[in-house]
N, C-alpha and C. Protein backbone atom coordinates (compact mmCIF):
# COMPACT_ATOMS: atom_id res chain seq x y z
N UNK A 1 -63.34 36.64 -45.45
CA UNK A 1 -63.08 37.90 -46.12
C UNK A 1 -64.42 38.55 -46.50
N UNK A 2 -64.18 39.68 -46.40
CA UNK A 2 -65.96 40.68 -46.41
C UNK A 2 -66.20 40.60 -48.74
N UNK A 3 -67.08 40.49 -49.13
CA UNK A 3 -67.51 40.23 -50.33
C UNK A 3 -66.88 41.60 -50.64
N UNK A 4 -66.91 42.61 -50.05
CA UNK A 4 -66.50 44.18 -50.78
C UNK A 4 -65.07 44.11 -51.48
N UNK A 5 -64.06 43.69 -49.78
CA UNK A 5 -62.77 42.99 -50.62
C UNK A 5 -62.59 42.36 -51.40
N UNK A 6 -63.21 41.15 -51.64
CA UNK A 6 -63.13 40.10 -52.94
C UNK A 6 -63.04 41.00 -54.17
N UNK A 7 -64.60 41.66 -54.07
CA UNK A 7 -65.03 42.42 -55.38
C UNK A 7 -63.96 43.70 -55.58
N UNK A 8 -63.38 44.43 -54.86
CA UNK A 8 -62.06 45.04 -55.11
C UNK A 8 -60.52 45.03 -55.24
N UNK A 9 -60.58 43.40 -55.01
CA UNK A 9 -59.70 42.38 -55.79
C UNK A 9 -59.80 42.03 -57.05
N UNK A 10 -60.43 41.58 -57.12
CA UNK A 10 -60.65 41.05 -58.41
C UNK A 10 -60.57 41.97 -59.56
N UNK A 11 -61.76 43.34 -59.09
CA UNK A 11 -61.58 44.17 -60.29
C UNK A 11 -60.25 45.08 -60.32
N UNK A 12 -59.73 44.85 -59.16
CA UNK A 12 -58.09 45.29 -59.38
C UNK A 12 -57.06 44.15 -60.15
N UNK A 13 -57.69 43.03 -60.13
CA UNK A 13 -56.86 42.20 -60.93
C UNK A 13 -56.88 42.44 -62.60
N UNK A 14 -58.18 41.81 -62.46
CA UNK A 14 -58.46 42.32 -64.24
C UNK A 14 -58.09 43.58 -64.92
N UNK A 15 -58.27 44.86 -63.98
CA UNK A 15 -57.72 45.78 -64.56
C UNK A 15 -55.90 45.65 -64.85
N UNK A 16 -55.31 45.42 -64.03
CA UNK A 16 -53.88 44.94 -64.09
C UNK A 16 -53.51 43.83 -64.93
N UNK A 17 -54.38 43.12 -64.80
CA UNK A 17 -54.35 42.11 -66.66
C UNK A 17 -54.36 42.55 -67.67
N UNK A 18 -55.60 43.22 -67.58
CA UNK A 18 -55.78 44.09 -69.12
C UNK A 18 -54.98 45.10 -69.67
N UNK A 19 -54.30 45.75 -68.80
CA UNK A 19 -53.38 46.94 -69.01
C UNK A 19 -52.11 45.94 -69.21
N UNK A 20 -51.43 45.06 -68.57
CA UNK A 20 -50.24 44.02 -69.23
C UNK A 20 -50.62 43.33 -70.64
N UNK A 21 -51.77 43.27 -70.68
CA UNK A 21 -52.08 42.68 -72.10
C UNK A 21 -52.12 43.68 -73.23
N UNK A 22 -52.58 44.60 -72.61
CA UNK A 22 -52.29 46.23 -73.75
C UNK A 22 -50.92 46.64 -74.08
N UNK A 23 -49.99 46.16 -73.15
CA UNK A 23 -48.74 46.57 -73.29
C UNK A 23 -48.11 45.86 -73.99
N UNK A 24 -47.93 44.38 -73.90
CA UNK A 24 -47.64 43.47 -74.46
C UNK A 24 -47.94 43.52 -76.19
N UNK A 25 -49.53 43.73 -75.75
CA UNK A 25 -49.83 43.66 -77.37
C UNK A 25 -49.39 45.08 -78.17
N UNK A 26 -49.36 46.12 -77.35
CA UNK A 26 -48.56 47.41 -78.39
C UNK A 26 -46.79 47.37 -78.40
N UNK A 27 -46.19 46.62 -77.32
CA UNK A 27 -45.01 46.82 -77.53
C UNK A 27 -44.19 45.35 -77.94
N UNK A 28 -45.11 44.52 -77.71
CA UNK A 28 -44.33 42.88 -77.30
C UNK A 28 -44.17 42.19 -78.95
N UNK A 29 -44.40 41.00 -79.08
CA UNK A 29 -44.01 40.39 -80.95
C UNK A 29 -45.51 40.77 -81.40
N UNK A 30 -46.44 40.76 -80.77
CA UNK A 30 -48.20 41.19 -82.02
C UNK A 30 -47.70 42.55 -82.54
N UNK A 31 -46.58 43.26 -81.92
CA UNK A 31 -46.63 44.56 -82.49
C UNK A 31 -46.12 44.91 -83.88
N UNK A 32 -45.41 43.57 -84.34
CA UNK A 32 -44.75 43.74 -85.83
C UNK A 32 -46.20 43.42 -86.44
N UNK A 33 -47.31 43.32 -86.30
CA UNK A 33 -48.13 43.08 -87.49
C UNK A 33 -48.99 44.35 -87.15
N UNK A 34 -49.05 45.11 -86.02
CA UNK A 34 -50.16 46.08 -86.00
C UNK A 34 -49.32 47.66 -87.44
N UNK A 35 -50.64 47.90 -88.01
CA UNK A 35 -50.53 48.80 -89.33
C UNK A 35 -50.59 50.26 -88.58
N UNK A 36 -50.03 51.34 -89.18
CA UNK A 36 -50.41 52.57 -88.99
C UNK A 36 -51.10 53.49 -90.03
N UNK A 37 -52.51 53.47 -89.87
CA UNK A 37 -53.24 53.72 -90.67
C UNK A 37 -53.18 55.19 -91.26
N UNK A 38 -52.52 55.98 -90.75
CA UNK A 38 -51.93 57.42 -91.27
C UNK A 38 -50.97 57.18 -92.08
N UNK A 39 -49.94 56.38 -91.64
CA UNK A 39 -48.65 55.95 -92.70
C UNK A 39 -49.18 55.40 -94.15
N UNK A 40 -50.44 54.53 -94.12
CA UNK A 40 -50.43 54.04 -95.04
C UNK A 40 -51.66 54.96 -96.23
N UNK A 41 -52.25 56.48 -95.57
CA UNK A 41 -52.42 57.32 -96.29
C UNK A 41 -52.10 58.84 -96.50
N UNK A 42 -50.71 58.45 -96.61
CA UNK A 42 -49.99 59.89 -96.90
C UNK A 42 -49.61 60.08 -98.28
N UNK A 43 -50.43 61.75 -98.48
CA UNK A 43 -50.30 61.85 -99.73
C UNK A 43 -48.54 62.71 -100.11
């Protein structure tokens, strides 16, 4: 396999990790502890 492919694998992987891990963590169970920092200064 040519090194170009590898290297546009891979950084297509990680990006597709990181974006499931963003999702997870805004919608999945970490999301009952994340705060909304506007909510908690309304006057």
């Amino acid at each position: 396999m040519q090194p170009a492919t590898v290297l546009i694998i891979s950084v297509g992987a990680l990006v597709v990790a990181f974006t499931m891990f963003a999702v997870y963590t805004a919608f999945g169970p970490p999301a009952k502890q994340l705060v909304d920092p506007f909510d908690e200064h309304e006057d």
